[in-house]
PDB file of N, CA and C in Angstrom:
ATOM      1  N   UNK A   1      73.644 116.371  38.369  1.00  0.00           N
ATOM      2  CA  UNK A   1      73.643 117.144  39.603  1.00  0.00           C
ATOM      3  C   UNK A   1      74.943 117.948  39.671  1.00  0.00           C
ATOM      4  N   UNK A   2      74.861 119.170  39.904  1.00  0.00           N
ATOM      5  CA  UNK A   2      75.759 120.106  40.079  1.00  0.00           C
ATOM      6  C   UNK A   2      76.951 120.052  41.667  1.00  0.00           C
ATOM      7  N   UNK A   3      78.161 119.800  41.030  1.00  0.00           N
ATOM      8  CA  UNK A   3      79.038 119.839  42.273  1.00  0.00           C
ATOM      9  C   UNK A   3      79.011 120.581  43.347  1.00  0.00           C
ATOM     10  N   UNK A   4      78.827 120.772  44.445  1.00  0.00           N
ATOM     11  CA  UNK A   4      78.794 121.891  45.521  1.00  0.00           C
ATOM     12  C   UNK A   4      80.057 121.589  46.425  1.00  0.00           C
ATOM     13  N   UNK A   5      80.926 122.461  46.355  1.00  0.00           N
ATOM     14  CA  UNK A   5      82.071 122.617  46.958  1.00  0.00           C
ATOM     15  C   UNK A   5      81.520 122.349  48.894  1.00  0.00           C
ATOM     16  N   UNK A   6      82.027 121.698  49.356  1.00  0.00           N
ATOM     17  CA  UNK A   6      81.621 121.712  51.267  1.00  0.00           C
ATOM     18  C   UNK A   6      83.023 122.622  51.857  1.00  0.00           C
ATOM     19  N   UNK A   7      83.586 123.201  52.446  1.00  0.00           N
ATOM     20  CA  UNK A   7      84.667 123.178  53.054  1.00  0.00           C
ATOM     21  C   UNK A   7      84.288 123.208  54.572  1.00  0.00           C
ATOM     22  N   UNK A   8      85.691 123.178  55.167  1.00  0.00           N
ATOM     23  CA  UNK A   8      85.154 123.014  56.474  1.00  0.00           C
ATOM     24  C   UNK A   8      86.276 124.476  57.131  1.00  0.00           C
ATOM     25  N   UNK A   9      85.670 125.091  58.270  1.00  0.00           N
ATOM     26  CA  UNK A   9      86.069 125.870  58.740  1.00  0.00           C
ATOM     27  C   UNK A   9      86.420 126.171  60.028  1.00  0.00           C
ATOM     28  N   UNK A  10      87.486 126.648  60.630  1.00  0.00           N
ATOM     29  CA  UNK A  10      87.724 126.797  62.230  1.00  0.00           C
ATOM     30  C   UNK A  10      87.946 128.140  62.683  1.00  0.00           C
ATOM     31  N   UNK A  11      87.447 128.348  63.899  1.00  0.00           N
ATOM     32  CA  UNK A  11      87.616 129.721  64.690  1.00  0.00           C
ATOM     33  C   UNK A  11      88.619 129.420  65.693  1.00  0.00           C
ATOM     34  N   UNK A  12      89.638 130.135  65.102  1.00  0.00           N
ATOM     35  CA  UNK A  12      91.283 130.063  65.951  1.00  0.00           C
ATOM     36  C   UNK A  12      90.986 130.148  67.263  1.00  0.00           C
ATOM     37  N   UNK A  13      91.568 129.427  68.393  1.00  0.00           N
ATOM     38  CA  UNK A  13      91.615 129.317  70.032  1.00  0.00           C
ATOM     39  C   UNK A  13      93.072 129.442  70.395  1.00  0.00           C
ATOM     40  N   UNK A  14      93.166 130.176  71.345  1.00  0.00           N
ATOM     41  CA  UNK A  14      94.674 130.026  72.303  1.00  0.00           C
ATOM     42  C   UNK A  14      95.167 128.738  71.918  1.00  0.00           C
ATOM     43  N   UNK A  15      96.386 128.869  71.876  1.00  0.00           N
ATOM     44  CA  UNK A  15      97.182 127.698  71.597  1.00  0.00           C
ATOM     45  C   UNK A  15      96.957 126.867  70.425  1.00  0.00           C
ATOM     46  N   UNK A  16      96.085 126.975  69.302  1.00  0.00           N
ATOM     47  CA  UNK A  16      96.291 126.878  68.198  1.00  0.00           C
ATOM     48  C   UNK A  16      97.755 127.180  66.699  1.00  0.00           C
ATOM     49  N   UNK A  17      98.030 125.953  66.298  1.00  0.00           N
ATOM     50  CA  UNK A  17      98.772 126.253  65.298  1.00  0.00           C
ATOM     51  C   UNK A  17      98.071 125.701  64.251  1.00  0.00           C
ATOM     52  N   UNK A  18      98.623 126.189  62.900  1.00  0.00           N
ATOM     53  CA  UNK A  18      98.132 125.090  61.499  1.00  0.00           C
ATOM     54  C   UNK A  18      99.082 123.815  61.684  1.00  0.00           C
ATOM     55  N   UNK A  19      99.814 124.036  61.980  1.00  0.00           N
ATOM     56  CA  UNK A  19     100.585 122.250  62.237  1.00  0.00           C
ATOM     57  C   UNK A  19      99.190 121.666  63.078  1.00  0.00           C
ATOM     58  N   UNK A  20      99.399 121.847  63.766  1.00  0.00           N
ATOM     59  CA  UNK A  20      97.868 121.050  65.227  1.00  0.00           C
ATOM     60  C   UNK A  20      96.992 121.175  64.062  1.00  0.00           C
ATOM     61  N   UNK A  21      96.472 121.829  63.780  1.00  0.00           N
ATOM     62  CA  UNK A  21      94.630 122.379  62.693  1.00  0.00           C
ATOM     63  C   UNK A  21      95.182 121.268  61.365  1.00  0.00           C
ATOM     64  N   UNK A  22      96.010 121.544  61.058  1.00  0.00           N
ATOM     65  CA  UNK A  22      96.426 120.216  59.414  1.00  0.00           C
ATOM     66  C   UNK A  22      96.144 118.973  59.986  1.00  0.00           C
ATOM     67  N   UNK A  23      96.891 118.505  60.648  1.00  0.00           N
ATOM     68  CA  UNK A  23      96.894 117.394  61.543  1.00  0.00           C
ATOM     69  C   UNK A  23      95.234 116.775  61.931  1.00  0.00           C
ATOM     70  N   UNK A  24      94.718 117.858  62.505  1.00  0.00           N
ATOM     71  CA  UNK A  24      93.286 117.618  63.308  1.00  0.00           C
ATOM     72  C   UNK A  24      92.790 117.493  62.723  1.00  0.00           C
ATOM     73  N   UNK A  25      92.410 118.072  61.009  1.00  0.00           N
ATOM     74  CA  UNK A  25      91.478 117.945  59.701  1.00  0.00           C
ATOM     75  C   UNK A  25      91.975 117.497  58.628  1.00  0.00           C
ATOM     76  N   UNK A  26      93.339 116.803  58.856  1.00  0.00           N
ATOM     77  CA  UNK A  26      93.649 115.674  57.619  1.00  0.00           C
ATOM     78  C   UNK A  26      93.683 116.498  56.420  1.00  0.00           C
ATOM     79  N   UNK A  27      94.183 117.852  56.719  1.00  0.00           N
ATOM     80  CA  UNK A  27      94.927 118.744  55.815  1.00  0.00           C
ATOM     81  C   UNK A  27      96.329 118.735  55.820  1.00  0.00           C
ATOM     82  N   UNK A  28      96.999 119.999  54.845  1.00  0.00           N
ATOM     83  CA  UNK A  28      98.199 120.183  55.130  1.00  0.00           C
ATOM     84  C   UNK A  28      98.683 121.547  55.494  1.00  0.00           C
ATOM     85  N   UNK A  29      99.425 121.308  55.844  1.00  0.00           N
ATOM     86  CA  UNK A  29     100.172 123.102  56.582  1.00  0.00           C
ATOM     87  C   UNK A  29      99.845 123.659  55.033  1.00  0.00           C
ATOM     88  N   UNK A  30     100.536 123.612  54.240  1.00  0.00           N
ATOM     89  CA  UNK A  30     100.603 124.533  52.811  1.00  0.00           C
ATOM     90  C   UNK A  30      99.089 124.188  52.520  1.00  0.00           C
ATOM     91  N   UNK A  31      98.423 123.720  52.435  1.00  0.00           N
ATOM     92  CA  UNK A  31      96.704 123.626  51.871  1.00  0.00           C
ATOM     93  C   UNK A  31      96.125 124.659  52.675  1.00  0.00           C
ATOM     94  N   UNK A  32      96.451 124.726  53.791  1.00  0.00           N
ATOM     95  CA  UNK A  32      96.010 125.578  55.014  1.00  0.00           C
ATOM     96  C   UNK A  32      96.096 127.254  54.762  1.00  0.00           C
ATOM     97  N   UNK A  33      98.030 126.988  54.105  1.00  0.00           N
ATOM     98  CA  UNK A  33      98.405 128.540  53.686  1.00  0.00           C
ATOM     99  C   UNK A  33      97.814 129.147  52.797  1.00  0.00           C
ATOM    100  N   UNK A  34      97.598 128.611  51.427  1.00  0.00           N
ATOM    101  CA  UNK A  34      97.059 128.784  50.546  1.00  0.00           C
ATOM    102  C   UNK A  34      95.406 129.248  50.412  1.00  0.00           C
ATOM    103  N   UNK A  35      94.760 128.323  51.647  1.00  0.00           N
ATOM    104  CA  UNK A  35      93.254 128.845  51.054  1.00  0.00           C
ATOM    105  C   UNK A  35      92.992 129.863  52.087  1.00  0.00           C
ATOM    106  N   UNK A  36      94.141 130.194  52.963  1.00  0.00           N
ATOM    107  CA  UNK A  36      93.941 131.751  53.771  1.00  0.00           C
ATOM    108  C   UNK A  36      94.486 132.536  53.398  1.00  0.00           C
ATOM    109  N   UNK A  37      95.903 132.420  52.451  1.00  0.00           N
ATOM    110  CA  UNK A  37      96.555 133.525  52.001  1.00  0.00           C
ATOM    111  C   UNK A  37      97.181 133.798  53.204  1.00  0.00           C
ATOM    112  N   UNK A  38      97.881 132.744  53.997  1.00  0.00           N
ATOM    113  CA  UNK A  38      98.551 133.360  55.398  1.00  0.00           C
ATOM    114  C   UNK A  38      99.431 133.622  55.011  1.00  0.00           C
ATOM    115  N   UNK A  39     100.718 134.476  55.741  1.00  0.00           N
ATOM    116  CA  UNK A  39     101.756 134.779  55.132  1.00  0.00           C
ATOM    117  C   UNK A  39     103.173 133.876  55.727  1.00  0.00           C
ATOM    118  N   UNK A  40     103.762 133.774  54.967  1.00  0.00           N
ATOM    119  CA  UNK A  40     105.111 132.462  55.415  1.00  0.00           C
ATOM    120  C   UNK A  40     105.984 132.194  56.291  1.00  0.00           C
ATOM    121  N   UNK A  41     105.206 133.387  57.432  1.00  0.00           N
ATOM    122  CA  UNK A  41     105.342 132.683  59.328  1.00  0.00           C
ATOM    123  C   UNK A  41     104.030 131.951  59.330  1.00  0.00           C
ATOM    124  N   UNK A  42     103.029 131.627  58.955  1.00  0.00           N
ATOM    125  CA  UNK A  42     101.382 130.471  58.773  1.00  0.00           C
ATOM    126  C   UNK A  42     100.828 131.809  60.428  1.00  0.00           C
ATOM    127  N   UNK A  43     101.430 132.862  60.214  1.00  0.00           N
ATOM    128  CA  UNK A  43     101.038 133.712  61.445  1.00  0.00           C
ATOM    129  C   UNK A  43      98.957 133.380  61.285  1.00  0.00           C
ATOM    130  N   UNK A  44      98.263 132.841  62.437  1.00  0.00           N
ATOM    131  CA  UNK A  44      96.381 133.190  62.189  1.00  0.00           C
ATOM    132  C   UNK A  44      96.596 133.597  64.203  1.00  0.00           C
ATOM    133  N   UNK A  45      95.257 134.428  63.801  1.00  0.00           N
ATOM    134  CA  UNK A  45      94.923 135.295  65.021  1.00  0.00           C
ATOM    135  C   UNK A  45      93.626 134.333  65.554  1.00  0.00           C
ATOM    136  N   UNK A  46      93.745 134.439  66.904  1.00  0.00           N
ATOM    137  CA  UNK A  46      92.451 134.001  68.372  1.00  0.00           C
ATOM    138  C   UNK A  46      91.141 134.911  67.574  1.00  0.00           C
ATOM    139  N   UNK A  47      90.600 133.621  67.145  1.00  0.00           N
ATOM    140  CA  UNK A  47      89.084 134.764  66.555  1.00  0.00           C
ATOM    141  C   UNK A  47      89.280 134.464  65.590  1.00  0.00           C
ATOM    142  N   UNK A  48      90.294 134.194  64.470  1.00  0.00           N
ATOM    143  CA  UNK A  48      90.071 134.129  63.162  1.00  0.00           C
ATOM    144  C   UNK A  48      89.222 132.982  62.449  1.00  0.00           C
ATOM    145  N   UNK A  49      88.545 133.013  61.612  1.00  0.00           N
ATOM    146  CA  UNK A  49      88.061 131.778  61.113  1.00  0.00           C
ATOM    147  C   UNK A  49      88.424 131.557  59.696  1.00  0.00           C
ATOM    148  N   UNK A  50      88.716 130.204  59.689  1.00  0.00           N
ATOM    149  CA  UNK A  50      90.024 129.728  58.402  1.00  0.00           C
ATOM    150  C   UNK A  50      89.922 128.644  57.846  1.00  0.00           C
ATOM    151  N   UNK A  51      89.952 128.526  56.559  1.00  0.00           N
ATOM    152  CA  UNK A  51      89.244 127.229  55.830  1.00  0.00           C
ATOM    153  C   UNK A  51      91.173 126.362  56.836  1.00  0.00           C
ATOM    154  N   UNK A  52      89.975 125.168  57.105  1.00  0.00           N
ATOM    155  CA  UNK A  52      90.959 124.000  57.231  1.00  0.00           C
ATOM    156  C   UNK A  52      90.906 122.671  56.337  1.00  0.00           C
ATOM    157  N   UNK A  53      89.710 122.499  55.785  1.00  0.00           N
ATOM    158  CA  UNK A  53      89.886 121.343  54.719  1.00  0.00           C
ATOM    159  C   UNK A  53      88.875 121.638  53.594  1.00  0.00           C
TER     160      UNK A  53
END
């Protein structure tokens, strides 16, 4: 049987950080950076949707 990648994904809300979002999905801030390509303020926008684990 062929591996199928799952990830899981979130749509940014007011008062959202990736510290809070790592934390909440048993990710990490840098796992977070990496599979969005955020840039190294972890700056994500209200509306965005962003692999978290």
């Amino acid at each position: 049987m062929p591996y199928t990648a799952e990830f899981t994904y979130h749509k940014v809300t007011k008062g959202d950080t990736v510290s809070d979002l790592a934390k909440k999905y048993g990710s990490t801030i840098k796992q977070i950076k990496v599979w969005n390509d955020l840039d190294r303020k972890y700056n994500i926008i209200i509306g965005q949707k962003i692999r978290v684990k």
